[in-house]
C-alpha atoms as a PDB file:
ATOM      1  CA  UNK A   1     -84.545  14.060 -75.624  1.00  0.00           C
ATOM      2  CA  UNK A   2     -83.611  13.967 -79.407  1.00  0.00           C
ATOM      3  CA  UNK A   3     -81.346  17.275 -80.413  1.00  0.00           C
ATOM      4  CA  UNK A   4     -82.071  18.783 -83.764  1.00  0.00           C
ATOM      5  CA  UNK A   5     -78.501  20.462 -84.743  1.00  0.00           C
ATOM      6  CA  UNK A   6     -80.664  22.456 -87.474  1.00  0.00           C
ATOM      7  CA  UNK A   7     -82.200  24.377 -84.295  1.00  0.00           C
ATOM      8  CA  UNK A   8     -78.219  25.917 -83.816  1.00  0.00           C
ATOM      9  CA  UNK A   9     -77.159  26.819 -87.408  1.00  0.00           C
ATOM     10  CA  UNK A  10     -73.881  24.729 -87.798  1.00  0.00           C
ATOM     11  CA  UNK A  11     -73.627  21.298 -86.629  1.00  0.00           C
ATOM     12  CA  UNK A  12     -70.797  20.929 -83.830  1.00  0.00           C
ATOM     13  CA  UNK A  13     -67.648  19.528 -83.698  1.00  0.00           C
ATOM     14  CA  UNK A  14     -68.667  17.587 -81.166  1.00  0.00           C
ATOM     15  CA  UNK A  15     -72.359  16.102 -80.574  1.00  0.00           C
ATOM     16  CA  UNK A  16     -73.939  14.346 -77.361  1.00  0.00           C
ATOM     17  CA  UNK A  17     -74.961  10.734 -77.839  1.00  0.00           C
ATOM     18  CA  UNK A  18     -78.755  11.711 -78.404  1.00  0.00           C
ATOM     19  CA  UNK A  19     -77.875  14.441 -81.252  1.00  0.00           C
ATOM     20  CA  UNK A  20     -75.798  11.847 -82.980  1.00  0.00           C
ATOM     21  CA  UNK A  21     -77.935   9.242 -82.989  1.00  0.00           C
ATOM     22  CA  UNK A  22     -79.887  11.906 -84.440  1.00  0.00           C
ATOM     23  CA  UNK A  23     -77.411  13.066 -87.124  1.00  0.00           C
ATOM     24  CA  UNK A  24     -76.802   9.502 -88.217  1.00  0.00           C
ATOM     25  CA  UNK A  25     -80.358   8.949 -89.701  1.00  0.00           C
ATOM     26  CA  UNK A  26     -82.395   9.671 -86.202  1.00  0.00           C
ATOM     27  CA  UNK A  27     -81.233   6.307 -84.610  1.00  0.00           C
ATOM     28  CA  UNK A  28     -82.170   5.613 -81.096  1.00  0.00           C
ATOM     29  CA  UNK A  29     -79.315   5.808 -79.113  1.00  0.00           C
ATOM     30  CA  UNK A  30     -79.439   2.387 -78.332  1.00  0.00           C
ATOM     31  CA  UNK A  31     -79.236   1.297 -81.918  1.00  0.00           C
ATOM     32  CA  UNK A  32     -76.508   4.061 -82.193  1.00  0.00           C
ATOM     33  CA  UNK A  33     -74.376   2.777 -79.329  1.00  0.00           C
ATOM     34  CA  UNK A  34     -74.638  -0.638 -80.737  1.00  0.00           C
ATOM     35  CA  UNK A  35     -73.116   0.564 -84.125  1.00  0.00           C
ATOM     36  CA  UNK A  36     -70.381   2.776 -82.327  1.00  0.00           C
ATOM     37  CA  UNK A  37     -69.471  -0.263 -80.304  1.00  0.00           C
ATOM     38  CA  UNK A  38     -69.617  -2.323 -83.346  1.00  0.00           C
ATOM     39  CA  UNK A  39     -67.154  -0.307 -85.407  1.00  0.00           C
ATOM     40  CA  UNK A  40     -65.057   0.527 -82.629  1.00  0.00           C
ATOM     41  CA  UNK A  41     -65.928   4.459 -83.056  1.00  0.00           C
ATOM     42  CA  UNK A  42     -64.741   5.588 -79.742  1.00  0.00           C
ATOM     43  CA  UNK A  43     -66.148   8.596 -78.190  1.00  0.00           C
ATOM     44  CA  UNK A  44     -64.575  11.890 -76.490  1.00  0.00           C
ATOM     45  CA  UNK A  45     -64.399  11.536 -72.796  1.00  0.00           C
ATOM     46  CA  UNK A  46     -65.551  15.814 -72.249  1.00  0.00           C
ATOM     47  CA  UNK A  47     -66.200  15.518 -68.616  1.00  0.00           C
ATOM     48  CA  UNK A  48     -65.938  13.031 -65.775  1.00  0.00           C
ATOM     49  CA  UNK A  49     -69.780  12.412 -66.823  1.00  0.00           C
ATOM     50  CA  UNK A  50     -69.977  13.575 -70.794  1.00  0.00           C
ATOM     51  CA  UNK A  51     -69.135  12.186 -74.014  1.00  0.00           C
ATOM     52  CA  UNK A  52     -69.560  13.415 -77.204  1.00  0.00           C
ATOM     53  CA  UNK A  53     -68.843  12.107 -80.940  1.00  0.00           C
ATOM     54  CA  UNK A  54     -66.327  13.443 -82.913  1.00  0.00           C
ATOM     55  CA  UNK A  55     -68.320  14.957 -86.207  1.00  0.00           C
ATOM     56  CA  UNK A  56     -65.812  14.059 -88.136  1.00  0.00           C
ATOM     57  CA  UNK A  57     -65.584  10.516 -87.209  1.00  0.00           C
ATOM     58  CA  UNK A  58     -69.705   9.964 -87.755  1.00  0.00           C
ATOM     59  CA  UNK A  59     -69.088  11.359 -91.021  1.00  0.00           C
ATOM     60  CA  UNK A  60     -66.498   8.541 -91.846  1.00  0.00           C
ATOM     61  CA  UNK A  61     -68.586   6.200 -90.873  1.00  0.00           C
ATOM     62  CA  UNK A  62     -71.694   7.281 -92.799  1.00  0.00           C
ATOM     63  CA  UNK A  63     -69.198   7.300 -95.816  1.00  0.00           C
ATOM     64  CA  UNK A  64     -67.950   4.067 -95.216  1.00  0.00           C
ATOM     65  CA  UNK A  65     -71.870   2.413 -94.805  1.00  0.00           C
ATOM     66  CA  UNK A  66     -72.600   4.192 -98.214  1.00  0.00           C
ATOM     67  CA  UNK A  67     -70.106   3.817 -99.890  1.00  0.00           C
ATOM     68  CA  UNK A  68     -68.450   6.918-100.682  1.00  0.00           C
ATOM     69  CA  UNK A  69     -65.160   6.621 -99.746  1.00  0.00           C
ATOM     70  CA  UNK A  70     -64.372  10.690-100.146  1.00  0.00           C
ATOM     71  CA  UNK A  71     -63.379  12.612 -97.160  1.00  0.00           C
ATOM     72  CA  UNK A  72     -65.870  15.614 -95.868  1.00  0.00           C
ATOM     73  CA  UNK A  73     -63.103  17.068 -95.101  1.00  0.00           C
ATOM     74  CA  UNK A  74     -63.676  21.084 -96.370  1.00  0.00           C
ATOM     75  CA  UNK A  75     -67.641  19.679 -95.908  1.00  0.00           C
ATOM     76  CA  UNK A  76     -70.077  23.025 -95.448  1.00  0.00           C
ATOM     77  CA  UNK A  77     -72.685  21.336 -92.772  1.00  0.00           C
ATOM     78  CA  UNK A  78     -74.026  25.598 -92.186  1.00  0.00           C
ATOM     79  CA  UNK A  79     -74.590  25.476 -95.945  1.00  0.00           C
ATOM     80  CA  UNK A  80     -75.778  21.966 -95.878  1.00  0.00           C
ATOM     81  CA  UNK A  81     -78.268  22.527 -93.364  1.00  0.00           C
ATOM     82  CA  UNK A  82     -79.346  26.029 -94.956  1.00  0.00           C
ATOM     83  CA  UNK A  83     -80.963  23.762 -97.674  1.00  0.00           C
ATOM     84  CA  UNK A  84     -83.323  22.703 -95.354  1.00  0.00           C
ATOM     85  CA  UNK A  85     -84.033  25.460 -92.979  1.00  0.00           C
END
């Protein structure tokens, strides 16, 4: 089941594997675990069974695939997401 962090009005610090797959262009998760393994993007151990991805980190990534090379640090995803709510 695909997560739509639009649904919650801010986008957590912390997202499952399905919602980030989903934040990071609607991947499958297998396409997004690939990539994650692939760039060595290590997830957040939450629970003995739960992992999450660090916002922050899929954000550096996405910069770093297109190119922009600025932090999102001070980054308004509520405002962001407003746009298309």
């Amino acid at each position: 089941m695909k997560r739509n962090p639009q649904k919650y009005g801010f986008v957590p610090r912390v997202m499952s594997e399905d919602m980030a797959a989903y934040y990071c262009g609607n991947l499958s998760v297998g396409t997004f675990r690939t990539a994650m393994q692939r760039e060595a993007i290590e997830p957040v151990k939450l629970s003995t069974n739960r992992i999450g991805y660090m916002t922050e980190d899929l954000d550096a990534w996405l910069d770093r695939l297109s190119g922009n090379h600025s932090s999102s640090e001070g980054f308004d995803h509520a405002a962001e997401f407003a746009k298309y709510g």
